[in-house]
C-alpha atoms as a PDB file:
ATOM      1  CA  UNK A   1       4.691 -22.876   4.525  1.00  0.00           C
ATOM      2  CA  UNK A   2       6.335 -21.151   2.121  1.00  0.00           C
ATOM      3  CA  UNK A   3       4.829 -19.922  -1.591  1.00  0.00           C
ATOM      4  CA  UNK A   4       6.867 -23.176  -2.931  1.00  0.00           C
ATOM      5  CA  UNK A   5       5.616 -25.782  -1.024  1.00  0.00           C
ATOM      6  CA  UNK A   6       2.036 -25.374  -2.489  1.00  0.00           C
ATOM      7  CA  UNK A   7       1.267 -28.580  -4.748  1.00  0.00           C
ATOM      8  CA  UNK A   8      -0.101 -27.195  -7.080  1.00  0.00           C
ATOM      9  CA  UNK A   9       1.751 -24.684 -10.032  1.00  0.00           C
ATOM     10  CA  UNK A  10       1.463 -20.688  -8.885  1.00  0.00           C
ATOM     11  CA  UNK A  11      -0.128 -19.184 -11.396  1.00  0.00           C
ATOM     12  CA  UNK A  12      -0.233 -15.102 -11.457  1.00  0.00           C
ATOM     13  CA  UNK A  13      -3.662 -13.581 -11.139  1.00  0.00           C
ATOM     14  CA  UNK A  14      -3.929 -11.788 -14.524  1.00  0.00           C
ATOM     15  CA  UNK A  15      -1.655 -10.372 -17.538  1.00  0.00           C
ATOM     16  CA  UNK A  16      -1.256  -7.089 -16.326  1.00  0.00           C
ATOM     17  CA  UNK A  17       2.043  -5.529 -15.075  1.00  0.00           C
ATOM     18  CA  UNK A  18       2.809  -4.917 -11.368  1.00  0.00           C
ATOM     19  CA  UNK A  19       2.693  -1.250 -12.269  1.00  0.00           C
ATOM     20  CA  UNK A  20      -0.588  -1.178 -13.735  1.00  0.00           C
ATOM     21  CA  UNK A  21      -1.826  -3.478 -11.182  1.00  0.00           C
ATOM     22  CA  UNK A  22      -0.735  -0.648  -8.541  1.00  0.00           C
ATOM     23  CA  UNK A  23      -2.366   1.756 -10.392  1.00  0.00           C
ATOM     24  CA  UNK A  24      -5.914  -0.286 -10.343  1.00  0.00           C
ATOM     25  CA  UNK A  25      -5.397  -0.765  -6.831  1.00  0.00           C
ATOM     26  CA  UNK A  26      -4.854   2.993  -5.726  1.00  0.00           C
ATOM     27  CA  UNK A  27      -7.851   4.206  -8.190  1.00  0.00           C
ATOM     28  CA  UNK A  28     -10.104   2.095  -6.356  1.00  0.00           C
ATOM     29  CA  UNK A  29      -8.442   3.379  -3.064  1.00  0.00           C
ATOM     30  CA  UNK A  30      -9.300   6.821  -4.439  1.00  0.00           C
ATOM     31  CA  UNK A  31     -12.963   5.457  -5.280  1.00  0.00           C
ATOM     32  CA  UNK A  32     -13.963   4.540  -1.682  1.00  0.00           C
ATOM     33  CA  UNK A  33     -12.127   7.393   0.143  1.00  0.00           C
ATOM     34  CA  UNK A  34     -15.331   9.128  -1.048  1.00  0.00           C
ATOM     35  CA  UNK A  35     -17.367   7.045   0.828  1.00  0.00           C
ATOM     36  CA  UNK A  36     -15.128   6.665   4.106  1.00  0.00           C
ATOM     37  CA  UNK A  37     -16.317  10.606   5.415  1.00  0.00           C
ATOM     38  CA  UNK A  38     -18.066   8.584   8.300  1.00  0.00           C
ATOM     39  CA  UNK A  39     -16.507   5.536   8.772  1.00  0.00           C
ATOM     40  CA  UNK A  40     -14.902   4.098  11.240  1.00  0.00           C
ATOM     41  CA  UNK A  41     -12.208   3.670   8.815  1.00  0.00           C
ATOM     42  CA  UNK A  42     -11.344   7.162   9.603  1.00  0.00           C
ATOM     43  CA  UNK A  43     -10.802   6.508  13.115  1.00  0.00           C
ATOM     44  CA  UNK A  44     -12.633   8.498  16.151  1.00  0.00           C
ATOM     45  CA  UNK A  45     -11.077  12.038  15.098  1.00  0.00           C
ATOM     46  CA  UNK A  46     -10.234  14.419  17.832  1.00  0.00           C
ATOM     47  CA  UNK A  47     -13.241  14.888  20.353  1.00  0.00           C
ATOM     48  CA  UNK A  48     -13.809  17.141  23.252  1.00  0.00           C
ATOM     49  CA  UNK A  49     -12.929  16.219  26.574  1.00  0.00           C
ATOM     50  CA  UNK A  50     -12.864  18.935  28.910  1.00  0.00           C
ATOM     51  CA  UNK A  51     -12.422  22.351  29.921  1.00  0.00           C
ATOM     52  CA  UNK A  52      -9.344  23.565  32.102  1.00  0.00           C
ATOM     53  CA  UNK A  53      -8.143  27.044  33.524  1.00  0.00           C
ATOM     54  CA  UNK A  54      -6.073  28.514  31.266  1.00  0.00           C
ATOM     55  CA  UNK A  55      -2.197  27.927  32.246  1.00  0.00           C
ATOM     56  CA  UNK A  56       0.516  30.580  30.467  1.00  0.00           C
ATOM     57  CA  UNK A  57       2.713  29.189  27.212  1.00  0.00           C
ATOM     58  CA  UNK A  58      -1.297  27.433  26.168  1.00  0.00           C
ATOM     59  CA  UNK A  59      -2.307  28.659  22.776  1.00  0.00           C
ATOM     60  CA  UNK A  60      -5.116  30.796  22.585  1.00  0.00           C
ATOM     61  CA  UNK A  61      -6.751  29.518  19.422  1.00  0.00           C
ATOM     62  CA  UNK A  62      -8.192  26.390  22.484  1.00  0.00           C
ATOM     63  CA  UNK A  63      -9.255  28.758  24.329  1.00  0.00           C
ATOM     64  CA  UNK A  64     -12.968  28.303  25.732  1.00  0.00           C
ATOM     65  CA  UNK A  65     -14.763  31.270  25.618  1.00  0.00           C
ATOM     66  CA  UNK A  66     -18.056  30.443  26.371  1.00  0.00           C
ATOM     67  CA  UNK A  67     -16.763  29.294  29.722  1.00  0.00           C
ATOM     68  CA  UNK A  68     -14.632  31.927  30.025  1.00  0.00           C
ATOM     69  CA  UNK A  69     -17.431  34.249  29.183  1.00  0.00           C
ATOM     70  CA  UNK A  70     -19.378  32.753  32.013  1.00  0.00           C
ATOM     71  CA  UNK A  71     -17.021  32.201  34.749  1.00  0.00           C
ATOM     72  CA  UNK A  72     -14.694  35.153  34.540  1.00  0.00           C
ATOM     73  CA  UNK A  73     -11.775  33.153  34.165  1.00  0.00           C
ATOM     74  CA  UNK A  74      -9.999  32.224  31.410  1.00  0.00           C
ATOM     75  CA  UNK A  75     -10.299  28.335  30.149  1.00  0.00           C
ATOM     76  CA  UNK A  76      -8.828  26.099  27.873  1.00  0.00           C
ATOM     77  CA  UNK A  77     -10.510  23.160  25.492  1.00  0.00           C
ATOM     78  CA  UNK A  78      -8.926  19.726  25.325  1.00  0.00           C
ATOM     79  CA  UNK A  79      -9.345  17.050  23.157  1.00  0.00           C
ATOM     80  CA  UNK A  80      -9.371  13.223  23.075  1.00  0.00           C
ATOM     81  CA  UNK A  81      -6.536  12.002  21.238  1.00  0.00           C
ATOM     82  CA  UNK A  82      -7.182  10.088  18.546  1.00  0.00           C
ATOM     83  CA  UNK A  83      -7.398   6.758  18.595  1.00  0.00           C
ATOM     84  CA  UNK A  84      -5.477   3.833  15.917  1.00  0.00           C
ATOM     85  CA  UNK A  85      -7.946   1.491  15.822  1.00  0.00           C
ATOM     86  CA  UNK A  86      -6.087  -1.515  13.797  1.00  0.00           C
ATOM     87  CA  UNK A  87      -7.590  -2.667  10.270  1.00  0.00           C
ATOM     88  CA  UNK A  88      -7.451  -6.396   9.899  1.00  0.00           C
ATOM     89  CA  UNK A  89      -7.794  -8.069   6.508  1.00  0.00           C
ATOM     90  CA  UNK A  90      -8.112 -11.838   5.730  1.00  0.00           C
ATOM     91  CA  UNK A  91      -7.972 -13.057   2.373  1.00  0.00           C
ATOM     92  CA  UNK A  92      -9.376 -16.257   1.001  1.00  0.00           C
ATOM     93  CA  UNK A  93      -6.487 -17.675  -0.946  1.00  0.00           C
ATOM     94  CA  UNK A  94      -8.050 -21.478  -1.437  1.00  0.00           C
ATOM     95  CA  UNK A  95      -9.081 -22.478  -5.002  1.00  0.00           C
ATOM     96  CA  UNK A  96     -12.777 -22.395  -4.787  1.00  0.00           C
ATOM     97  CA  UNK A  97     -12.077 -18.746  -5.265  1.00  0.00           C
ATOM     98  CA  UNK A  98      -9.890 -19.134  -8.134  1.00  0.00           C
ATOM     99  CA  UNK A  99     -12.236 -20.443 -10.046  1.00  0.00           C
ATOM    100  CA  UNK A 100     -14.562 -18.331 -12.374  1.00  0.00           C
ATOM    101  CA  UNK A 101     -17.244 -18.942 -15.392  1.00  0.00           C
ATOM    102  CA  UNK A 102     -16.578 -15.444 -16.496  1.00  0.00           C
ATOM    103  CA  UNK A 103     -13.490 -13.407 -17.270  1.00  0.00           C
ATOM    104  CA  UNK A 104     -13.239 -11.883 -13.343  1.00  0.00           C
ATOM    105  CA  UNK A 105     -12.466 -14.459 -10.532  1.00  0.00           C
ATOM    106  CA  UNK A 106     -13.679 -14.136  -7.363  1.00  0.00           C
ATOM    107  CA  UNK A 107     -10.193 -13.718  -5.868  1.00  0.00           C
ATOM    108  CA  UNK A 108      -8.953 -11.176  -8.200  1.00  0.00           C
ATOM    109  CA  UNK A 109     -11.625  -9.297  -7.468  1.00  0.00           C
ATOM    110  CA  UNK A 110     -11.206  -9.960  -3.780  1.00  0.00           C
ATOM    111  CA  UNK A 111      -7.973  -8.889  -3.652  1.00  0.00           C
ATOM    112  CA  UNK A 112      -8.415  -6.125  -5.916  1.00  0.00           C
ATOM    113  CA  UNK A 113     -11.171  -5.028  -3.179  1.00  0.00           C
ATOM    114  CA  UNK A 114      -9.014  -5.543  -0.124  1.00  0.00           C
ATOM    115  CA  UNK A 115      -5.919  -3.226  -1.646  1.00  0.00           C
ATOM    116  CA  UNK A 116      -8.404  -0.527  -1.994  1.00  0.00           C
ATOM    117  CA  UNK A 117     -10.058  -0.466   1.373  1.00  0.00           C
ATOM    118  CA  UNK A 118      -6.377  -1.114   2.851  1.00  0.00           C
ATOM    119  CA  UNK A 119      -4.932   2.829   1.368  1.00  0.00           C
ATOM    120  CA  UNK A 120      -7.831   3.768   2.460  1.00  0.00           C
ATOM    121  CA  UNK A 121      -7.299   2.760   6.156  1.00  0.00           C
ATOM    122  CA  UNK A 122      -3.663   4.277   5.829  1.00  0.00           C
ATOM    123  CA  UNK A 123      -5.109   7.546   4.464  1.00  0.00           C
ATOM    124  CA  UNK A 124      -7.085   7.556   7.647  1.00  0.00           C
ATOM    125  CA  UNK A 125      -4.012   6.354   9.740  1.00  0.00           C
ATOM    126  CA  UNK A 126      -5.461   2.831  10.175  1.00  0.00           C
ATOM    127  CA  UNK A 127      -2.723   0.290  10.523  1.00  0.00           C
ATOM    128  CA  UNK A 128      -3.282  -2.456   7.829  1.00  0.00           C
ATOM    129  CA  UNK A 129      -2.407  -5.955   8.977  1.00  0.00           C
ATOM    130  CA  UNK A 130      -3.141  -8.887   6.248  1.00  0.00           C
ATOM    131  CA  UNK A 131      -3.686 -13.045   6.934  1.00  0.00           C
ATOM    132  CA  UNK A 132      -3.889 -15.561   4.050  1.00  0.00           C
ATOM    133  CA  UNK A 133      -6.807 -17.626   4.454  1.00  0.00           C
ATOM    134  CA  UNK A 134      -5.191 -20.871   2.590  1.00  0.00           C
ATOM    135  CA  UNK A 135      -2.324 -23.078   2.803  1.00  0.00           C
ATOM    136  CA  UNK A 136       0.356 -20.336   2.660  1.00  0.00           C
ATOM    137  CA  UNK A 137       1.391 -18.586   5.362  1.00  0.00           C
ATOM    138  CA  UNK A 138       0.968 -15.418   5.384  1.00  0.00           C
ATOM    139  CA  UNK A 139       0.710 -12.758   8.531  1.00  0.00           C
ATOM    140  CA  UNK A 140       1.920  -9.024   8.342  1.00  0.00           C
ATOM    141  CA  UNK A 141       1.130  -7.294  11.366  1.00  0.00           C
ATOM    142  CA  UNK A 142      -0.509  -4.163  11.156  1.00  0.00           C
ATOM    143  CA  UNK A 143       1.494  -1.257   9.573  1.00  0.00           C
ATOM    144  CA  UNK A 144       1.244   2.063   8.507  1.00  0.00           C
ATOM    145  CA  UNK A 145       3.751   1.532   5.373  1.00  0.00           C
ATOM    146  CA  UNK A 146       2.427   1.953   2.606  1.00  0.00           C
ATOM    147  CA  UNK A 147       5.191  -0.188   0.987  1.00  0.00           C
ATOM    148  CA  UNK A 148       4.732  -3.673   2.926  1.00  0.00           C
ATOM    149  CA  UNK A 149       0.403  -3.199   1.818  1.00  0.00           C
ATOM    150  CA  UNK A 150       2.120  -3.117  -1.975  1.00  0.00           C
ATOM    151  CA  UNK A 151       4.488  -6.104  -1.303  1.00  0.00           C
ATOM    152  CA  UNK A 152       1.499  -8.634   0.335  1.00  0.00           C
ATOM    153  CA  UNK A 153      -0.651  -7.594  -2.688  1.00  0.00           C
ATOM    154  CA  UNK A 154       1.374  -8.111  -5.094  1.00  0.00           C
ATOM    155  CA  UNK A 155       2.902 -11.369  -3.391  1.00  0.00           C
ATOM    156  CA  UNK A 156      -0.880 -12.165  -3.202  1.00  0.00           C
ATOM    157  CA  UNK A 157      -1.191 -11.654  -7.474  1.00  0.00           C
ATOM    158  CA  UNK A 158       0.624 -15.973  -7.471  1.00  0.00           C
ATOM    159  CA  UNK A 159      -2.384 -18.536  -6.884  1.00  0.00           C
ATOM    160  CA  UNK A 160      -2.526 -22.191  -6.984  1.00  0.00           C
ATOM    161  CA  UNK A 161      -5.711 -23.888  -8.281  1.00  0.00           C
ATOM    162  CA  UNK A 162      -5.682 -26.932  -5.980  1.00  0.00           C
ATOM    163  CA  UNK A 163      -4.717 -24.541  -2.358  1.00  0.00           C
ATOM    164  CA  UNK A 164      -6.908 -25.641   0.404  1.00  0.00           C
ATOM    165  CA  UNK A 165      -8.630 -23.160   2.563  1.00  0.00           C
ATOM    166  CA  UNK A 166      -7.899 -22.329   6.234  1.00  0.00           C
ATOM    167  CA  UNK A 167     -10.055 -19.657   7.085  1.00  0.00           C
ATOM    168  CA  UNK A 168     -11.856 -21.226  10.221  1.00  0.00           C
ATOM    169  CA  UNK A 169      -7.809 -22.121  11.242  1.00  0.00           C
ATOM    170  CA  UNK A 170      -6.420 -18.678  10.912  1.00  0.00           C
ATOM    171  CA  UNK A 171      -9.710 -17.080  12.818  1.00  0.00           C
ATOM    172  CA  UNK A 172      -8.695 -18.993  15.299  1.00  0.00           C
ATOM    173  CA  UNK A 173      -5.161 -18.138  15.178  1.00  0.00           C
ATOM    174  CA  UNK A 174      -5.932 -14.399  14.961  1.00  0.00           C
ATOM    175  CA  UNK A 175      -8.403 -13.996  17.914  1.00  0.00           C
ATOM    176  CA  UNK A 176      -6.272 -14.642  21.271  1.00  0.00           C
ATOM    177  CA  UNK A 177      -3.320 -12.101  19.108  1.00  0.00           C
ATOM    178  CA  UNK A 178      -6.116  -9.386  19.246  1.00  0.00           C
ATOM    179  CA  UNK A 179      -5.543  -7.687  22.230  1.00  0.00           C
ATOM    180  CA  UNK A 180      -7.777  -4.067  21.652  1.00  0.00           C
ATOM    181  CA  UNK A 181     -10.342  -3.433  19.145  1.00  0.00           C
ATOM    182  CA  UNK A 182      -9.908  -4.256  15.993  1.00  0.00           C
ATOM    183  CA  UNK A 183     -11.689  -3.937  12.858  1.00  0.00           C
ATOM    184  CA  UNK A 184     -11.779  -6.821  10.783  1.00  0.00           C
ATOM    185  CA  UNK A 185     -12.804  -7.470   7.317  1.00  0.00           C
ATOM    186  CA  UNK A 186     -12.698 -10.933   5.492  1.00  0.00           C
ATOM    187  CA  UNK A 187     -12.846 -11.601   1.940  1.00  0.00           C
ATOM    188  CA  UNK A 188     -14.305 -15.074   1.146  1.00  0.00           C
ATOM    189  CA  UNK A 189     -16.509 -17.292  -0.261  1.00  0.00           C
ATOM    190  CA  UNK A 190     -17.800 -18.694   2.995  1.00  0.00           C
ATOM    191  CA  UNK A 191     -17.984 -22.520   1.290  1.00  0.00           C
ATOM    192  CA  UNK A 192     -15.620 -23.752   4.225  1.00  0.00           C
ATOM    193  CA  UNK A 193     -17.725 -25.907   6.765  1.00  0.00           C
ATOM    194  CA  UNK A 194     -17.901 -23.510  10.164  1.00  0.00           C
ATOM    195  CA  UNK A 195     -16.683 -20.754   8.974  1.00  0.00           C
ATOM    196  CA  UNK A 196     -19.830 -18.308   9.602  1.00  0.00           C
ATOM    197  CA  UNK A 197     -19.500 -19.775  13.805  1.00  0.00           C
ATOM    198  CA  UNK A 198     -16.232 -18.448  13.801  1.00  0.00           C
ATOM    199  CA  UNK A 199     -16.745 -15.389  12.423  1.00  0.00           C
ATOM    200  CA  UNK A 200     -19.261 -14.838  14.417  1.00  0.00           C
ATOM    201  CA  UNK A 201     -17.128 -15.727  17.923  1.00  0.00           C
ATOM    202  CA  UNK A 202     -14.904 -13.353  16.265  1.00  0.00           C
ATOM    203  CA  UNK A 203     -17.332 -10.533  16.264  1.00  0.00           C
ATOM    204  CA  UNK A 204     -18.078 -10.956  19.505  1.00  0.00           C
ATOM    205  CA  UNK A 205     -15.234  -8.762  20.631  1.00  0.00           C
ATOM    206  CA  UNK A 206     -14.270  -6.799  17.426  1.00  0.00           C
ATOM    207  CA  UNK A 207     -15.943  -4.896  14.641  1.00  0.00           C
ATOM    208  CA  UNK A 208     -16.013  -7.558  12.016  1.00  0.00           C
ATOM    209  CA  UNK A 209     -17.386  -7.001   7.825  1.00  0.00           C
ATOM    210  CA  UNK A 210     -17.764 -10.273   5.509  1.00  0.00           C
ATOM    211  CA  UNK A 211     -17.290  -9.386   1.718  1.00  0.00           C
ATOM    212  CA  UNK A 212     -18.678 -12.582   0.488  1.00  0.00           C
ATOM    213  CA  UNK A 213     -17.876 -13.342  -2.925  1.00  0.00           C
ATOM    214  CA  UNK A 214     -19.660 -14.433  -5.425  1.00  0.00           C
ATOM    215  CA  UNK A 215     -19.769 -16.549  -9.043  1.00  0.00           C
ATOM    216  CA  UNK A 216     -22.985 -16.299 -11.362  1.00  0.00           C
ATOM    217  CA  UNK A 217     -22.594 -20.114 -11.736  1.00  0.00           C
ATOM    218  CA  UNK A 218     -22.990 -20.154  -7.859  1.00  0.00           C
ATOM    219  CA  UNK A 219     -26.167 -19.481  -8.318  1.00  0.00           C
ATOM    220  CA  UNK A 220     -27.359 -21.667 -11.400  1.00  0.00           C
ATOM    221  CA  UNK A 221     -26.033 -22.648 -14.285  1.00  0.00           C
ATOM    222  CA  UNK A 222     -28.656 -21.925 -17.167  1.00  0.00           C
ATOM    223  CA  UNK A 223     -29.246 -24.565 -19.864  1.00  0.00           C
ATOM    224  CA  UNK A 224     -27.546 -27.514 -17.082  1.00  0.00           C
ATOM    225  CA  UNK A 225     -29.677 -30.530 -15.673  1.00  0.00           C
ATOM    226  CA  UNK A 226     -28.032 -32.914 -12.949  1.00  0.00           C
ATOM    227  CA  UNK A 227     -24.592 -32.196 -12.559  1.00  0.00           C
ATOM    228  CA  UNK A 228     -21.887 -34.210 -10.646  1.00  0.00           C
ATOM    229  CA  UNK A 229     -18.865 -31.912  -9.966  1.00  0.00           C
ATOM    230  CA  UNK A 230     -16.022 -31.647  -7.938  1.00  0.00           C
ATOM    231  CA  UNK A 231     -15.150 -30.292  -5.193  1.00  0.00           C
ATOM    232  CA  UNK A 232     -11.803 -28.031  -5.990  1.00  0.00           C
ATOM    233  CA  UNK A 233     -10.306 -28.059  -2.450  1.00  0.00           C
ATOM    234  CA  UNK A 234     -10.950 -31.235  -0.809  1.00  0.00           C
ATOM    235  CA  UNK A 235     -11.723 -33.245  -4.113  1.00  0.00           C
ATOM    236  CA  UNK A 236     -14.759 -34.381  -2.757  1.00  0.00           C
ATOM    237  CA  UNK A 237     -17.039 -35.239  -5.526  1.00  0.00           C
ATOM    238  CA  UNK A 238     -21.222 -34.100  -5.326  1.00  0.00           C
ATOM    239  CA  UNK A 239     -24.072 -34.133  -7.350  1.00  0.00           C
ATOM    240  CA  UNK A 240     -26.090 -31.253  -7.971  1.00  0.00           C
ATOM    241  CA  UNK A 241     -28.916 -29.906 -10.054  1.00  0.00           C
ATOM    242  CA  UNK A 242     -28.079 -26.826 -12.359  1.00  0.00           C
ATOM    243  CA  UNK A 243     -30.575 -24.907 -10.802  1.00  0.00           C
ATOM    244  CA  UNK A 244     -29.686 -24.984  -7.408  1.00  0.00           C
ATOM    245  CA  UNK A 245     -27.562 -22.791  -6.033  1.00  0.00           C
ATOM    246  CA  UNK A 246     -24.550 -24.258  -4.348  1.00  0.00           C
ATOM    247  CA  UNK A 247     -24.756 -22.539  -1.202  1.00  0.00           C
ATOM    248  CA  UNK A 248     -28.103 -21.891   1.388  1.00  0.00           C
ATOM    249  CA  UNK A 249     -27.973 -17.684   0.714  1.00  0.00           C
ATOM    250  CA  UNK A 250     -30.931 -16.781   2.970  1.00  0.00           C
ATOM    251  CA  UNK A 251     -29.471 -19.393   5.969  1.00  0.00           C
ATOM    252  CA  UNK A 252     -26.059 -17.056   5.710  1.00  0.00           C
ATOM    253  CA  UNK A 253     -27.525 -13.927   5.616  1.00  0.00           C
ATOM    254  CA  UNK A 254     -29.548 -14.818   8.509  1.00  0.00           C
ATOM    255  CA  UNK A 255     -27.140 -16.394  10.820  1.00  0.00           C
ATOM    256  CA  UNK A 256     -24.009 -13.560  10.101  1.00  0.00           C
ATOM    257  CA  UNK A 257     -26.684 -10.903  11.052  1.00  0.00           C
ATOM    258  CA  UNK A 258     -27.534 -12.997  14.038  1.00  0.00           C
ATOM    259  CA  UNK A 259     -24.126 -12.636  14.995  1.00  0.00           C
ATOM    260  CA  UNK A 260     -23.864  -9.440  14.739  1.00  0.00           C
ATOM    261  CA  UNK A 261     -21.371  -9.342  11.392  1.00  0.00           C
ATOM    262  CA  UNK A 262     -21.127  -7.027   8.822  1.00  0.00           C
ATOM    263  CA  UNK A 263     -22.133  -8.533   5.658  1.00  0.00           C
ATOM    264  CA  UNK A 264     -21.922  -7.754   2.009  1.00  0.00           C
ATOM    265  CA  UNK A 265     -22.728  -9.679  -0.709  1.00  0.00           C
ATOM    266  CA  UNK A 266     -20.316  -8.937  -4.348  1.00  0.00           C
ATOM    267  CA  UNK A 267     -21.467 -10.794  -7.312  1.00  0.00           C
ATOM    268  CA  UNK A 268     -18.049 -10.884  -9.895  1.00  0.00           C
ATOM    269  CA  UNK A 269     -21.033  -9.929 -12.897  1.00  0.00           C
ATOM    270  CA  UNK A 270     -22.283  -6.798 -11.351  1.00  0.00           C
ATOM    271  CA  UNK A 271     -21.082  -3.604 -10.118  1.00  0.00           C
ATOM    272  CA  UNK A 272     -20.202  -3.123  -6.824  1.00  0.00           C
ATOM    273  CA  UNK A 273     -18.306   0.287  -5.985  1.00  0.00           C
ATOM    274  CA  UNK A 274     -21.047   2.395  -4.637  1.00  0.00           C
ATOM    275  CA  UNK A 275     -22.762  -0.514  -2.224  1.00  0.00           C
ATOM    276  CA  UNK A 276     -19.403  -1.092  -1.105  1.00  0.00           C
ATOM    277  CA  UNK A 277     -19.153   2.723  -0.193  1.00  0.00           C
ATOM    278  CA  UNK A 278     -22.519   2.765   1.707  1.00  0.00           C
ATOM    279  CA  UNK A 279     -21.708  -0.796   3.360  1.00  0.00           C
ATOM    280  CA  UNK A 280     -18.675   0.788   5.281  1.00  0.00           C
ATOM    281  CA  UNK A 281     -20.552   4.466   6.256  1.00  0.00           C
ATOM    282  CA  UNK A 282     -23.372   2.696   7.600  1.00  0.00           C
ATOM    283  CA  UNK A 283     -21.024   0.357   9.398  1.00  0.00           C
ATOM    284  CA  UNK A 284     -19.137   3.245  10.679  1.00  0.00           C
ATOM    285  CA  UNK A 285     -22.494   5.274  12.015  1.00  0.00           C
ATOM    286  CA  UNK A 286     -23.642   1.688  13.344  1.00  0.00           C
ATOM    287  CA  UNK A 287     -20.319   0.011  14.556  1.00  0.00           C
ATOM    288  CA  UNK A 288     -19.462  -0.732  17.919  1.00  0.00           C
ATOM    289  CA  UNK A 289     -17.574   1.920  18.934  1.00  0.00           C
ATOM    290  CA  UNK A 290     -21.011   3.968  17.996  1.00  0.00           C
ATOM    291  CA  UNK A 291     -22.963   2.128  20.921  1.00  0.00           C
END
């Protein structure tokens, strides 16, 4: 499906140029590059492996001299490669993230997030892959241009306030195309029915962080009694109280740390940089490539 098939009108995200989007995007990038020294967005570096008798043309700066020392002989160090471990990223692009009771939507700050973590991963020679999480389609395969991140987040910048969400659909769609580990991270509101199972199937055999975003009227709306709203994806119409929060936090929390998922939650009201950084360090001491 392409961009202009959606129903709805394609609105862009925000006023701001492309450039000075760009430039948000790689400040951020900067931002959490601090707090990447021990993730396992850097990848597992270059460990030792062995020691091996020296052979001529070897360079002598490897060269093993505490063996050497011992044995008589001289002895050479070598090293693990390092490994590419691919950096998934799926992006909920259905309305219910669209909309906003303050000035910051939960997608633009969704994307905004995801462009930063994704130069990150290329700084640490991650290859970035993206999948749209609503009714357009939208799969790059994972890349170390720098260019293509650029083109899906700007492409990304157009939204459509009636898009319906497919995030359970493309999980599904993703998991038998995963061949090694992978590290996953999905942006989303988590109001699609099933959602949190099939993340969790997913993180069964990859490394797999939930940004879960979230709108201060989510949680209550102060002043408001009964309230009968609805539903922007499906059109289904409920009735709520004010006070209520729309969604069952604790049951969430609980059942994505059950299922052994990464989980962070980002209110669009309050900061969020540094628990961001300390999400993805203890992630990367903690992951499973760690166990």
């Amino acid at each position: 499906m392409r961009d202009d098939d959606l129903p709805g009108l394609l609105t862009e995200l925000e006023p701001l140029s492309a450039r000075q989007f760009v430039i948000g995007i790689r400040r951020l990038a900067d931002d959490l590059t601090y707090g990447f020294d021990n993730s396992r967005y850097r990848g597992t570096g270059i460990d030792y492996a062995q020691s091996r008798p020296y052979e001529p043309g070897d360079p002598v700066k490897s060269m093993d001299w505490r063996v050497t020392a011992r044995t008589g002989r001289y002895f050479i160090k070598e090293y693990d490669a390092p490994r590419r471990i691919p950096a998934w990223f799926l992006i909920d692009t259905s309305a219910s993230m669209t909309v906003s009771s303050i000035g910051l939507s939960k997608y633009e700050l969704a994307l905004r997030t995801a462009g930063g973590l994704a130069l990150a991963c290329l700084d640490r020679m991650s290859p970035v892959g993206v999948l749209g999480c609503g009714s357009r389609e939208l799969h790059i395969e994972p890349s170390l241009a720098k260019d293509l991140v650029m083109q899906w987040l700007l492409r990304l910048r157009r939204f459509a306030f009636d898009e319906g969400t497919a995030l359970v659909r493309r999980i599904a769609q993703l998991r038998p195309q995963l061949k090694s580990l992978s590290l996953v991270t999905i942006c989303t509101d988590l109001h699609e029915p099933g959602a949190i199972r099939a993340i969790a199937m997913l993180a069964q055999q990859h490394e797999v962080a939930v940004l879960q975003l979230q709108d201060p009227a989510e949680v209550s709306l102060r002043g408001a009694g009964i309230v009968r709203a609805q539903e922007a994806e499906s059109g289904r119409t409920f009735v709520t109280h004010g006070r209520r929060p729309l969604l069952d936090q604790e049951r969430i929390t609980h059942e994505l740390r059950r299922g052994g998922v990464g989980h962070l939650l980002i209110r669009t009201d309050q900061p969020f940089l540094p628990r961001l950084r300390q999400f993805f360090r203890a992630r990367g001491l903690a992951g499973k490539g760690a166990r």
